[in-house]
C-alpha atoms as a PDB file:
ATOM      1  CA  UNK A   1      64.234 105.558 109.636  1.00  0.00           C
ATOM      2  CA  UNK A   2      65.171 103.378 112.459  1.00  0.00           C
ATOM      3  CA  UNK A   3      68.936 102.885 113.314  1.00  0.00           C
ATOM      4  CA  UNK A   4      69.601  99.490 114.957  1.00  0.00           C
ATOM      5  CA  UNK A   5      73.315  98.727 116.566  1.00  0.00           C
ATOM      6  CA  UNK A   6      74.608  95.320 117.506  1.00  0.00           C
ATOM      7  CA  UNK A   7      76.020  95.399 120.565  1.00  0.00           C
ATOM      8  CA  UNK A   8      75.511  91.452 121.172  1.00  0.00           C
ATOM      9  CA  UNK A   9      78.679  90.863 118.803  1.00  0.00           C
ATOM     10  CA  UNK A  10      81.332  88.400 120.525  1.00  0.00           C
ATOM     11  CA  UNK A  11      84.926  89.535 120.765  1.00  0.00           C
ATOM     12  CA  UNK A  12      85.509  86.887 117.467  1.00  0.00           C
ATOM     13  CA  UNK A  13      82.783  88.380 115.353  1.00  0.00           C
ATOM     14  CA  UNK A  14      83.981  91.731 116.447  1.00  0.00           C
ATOM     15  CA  UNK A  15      87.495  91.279 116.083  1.00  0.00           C
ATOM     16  CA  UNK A  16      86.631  89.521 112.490  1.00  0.00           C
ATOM     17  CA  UNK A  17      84.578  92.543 111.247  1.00  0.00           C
ATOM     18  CA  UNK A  18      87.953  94.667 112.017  1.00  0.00           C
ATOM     19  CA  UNK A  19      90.017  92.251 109.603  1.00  0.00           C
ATOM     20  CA  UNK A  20      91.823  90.754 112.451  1.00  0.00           C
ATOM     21  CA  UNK A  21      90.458  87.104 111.724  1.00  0.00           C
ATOM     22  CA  UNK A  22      90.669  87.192 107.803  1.00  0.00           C
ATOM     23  CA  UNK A  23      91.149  83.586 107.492  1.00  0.00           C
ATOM     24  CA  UNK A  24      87.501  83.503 107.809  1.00  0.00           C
ATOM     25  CA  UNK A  25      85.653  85.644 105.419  1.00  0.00           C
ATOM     26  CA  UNK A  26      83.782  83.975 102.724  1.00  0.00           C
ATOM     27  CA  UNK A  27      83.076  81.087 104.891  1.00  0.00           C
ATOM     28  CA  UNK A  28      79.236  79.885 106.502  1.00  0.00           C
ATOM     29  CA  UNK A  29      79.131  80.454 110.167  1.00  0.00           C
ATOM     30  CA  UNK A  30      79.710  77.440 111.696  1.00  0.00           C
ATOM     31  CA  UNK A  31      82.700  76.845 109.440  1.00  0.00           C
ATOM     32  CA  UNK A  32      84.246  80.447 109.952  1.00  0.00           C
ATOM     33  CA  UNK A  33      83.845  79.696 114.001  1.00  0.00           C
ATOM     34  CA  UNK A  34      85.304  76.037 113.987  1.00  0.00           C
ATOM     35  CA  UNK A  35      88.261  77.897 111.722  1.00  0.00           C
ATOM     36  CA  UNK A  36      88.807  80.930 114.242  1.00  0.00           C
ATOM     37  CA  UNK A  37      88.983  78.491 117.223  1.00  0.00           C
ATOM     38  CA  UNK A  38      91.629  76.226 115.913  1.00  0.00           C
ATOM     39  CA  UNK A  39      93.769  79.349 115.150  1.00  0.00           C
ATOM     40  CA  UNK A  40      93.100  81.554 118.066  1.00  0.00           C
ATOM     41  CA  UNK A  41      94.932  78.444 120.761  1.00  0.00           C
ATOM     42  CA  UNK A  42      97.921  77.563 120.835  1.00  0.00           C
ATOM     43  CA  UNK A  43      97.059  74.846 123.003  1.00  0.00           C
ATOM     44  CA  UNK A  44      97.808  71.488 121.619  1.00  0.00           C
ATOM     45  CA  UNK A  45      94.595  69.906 124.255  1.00  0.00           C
ATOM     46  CA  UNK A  46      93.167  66.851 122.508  1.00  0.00           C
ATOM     47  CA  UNK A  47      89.057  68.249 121.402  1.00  0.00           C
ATOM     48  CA  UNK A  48      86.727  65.386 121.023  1.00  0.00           C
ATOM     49  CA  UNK A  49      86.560  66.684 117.519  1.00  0.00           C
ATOM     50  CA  UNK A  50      90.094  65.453 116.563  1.00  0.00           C
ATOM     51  CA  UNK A  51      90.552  62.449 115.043  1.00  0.00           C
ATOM     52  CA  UNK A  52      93.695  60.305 116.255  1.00  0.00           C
ATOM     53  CA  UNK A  53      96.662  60.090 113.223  1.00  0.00           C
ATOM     54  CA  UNK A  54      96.036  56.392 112.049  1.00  0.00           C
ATOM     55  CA  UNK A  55      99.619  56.216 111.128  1.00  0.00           C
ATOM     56  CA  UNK A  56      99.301  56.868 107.343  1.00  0.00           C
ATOM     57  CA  UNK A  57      99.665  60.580 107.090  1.00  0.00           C
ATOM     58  CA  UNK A  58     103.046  61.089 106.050  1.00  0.00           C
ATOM     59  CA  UNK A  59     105.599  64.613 106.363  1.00  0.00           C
ATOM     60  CA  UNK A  60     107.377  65.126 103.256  1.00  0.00           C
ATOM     61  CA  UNK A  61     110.306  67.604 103.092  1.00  0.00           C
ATOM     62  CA  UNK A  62     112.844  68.742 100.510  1.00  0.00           C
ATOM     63  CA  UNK A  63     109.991  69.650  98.352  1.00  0.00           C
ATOM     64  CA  UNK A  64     111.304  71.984  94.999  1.00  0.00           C
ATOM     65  CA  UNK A  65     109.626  75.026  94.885  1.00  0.00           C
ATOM     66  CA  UNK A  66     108.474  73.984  91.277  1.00  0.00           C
ATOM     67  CA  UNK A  67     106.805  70.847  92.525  1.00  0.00           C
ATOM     68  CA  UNK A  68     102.710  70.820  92.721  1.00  0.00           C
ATOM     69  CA  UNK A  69     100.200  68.587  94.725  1.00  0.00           C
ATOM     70  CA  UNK A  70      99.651  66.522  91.680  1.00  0.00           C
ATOM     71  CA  UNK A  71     103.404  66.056  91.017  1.00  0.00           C
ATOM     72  CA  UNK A  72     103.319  64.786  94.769  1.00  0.00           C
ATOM     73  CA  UNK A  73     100.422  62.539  94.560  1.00  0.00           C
ATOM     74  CA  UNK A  74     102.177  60.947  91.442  1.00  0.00           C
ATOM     75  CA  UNK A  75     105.357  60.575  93.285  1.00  0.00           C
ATOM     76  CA  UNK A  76     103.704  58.713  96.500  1.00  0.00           C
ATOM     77  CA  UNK A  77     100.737  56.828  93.931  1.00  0.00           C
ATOM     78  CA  UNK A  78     104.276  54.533  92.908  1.00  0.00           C
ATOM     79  CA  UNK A  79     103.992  52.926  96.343  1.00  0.00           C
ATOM     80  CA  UNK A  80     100.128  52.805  96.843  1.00  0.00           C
ATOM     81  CA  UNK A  81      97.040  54.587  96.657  1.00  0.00           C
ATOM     82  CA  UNK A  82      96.709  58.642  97.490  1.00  0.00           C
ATOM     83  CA  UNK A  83      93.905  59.800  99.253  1.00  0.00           C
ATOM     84  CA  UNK A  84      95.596  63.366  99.826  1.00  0.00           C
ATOM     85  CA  UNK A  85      98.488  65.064  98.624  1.00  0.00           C
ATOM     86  CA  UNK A  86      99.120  69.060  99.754  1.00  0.00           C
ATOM     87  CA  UNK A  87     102.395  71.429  99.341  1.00  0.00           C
ATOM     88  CA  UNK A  88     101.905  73.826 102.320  1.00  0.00           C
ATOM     89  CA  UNK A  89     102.336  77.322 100.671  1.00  0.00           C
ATOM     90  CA  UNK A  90     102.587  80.501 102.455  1.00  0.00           C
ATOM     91  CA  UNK A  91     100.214  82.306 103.276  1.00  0.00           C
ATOM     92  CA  UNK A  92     101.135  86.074 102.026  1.00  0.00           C
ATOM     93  CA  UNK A  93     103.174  84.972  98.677  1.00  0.00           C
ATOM     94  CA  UNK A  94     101.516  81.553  97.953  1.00  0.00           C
ATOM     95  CA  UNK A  95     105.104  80.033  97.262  1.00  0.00           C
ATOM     96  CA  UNK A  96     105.960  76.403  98.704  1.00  0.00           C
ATOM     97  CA  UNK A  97     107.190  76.038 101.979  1.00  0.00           C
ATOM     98  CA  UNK A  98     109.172  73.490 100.876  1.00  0.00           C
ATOM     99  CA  UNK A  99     107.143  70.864 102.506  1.00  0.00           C
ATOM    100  CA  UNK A 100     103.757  69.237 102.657  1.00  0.00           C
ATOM    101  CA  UNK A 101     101.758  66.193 103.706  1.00  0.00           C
ATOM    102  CA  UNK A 102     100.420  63.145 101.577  1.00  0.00           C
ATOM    103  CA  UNK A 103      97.420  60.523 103.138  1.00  0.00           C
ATOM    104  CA  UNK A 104      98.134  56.947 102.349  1.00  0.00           C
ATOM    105  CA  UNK A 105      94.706  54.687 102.279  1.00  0.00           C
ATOM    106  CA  UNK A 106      96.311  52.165 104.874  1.00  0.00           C
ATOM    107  CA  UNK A 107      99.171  51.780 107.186  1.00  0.00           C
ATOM    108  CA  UNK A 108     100.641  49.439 104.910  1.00  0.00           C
ATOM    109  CA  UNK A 109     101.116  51.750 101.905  1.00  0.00           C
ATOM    110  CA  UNK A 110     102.372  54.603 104.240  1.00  0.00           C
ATOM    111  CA  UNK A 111     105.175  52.070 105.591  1.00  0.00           C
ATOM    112  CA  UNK A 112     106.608  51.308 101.867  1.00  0.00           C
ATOM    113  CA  UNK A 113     106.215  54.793 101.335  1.00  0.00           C
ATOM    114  CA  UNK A 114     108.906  55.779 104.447  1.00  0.00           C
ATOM    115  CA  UNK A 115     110.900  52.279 103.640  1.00  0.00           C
ATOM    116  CA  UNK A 116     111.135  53.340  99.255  1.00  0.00           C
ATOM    117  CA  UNK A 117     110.400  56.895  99.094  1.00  0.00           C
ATOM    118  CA  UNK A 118     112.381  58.675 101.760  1.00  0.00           C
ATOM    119  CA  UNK A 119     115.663  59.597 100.790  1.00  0.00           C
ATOM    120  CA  UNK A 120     114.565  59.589  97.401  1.00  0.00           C
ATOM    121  CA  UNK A 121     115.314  62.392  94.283  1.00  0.00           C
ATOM    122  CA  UNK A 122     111.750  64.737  93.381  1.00  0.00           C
ATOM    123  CA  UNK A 123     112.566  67.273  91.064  1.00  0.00           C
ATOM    124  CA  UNK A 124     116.630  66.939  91.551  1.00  0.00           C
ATOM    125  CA  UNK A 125     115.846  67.129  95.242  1.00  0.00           C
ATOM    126  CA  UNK A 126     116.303  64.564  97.889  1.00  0.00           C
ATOM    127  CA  UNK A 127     113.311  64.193 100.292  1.00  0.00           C
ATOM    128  CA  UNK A 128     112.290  62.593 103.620  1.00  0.00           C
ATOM    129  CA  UNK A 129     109.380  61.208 104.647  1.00  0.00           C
ATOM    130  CA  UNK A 130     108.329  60.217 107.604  1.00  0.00           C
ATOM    131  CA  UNK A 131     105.051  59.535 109.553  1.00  0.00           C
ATOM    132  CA  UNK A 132     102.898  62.694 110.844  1.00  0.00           C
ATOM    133  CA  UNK A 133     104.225  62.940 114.371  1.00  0.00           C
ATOM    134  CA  UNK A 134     100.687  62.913 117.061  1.00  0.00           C
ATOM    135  CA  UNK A 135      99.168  66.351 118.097  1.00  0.00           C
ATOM    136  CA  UNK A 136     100.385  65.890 121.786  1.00  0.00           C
ATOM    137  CA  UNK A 137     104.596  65.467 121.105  1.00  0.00           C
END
């Protein structure tokens, strides 16, 4: 029987195999490494790969606790149509955060949404919205 070691293994794959990079288990290759990357800088450099914010992802705060993505989308679909809707949870008790974001499909919609929506009562909770803020502020 032949043994075989790997000692081409990159610090990520290494580090990964230890449990340090968990986010990325369970995922194909290039996935797992495009995942790792955007969490291991805390850089906010513009990549070629990032896509510039339209203008109709909004921030939504206030959020209940009790309050799910589709409770969210139904909220926001009063004002136009959803392409997204998420609650940001966290990541060791999977509670909400209290926050989250929701897509509009144009710049339009997302406008009514800040003008009628923010300030308004979710769940007996008064919420803001305003527009996603760019990468480089």
């Amino acid at each position: 029987s032949q043994v075989v070691t790997d000692r081409g293994r990159g610090e990520a794959e290494d580090r990964d195999s230890r449990g340090f990079g968990g986010q990325d288990r369970g995922r194909s290759g290039d996935e797992a490494k495009m995942s790792y990357s955007r969490y291991r800088s805390r850089s906010r450099s513009v990549d070629s790969s990032d896509v510039e914010n339209p203008g109709n992802n909004l921030f939504v705060t206030g959020l209940s606790s009790r309050l799910t993505d589709r409770d969210l989308e139904k909220h926001f679909s009063t004002e136009g149509e959803v392409i997204d809707a998420s609650i940001v949870l966290d990541p060791w008790t999977r509670e909400s955060r209290g926050f989250g974001f929701v897509t509009m499909a144009t710049l339009k919609e997302a406008e009514r949404c800040i003008k009628y929506l923010d300030r308004s009562v979710l769940e007996g909770r008064v919420i803001t919205v305003e527009k996603v803020l760019p990468k480089d502020c």
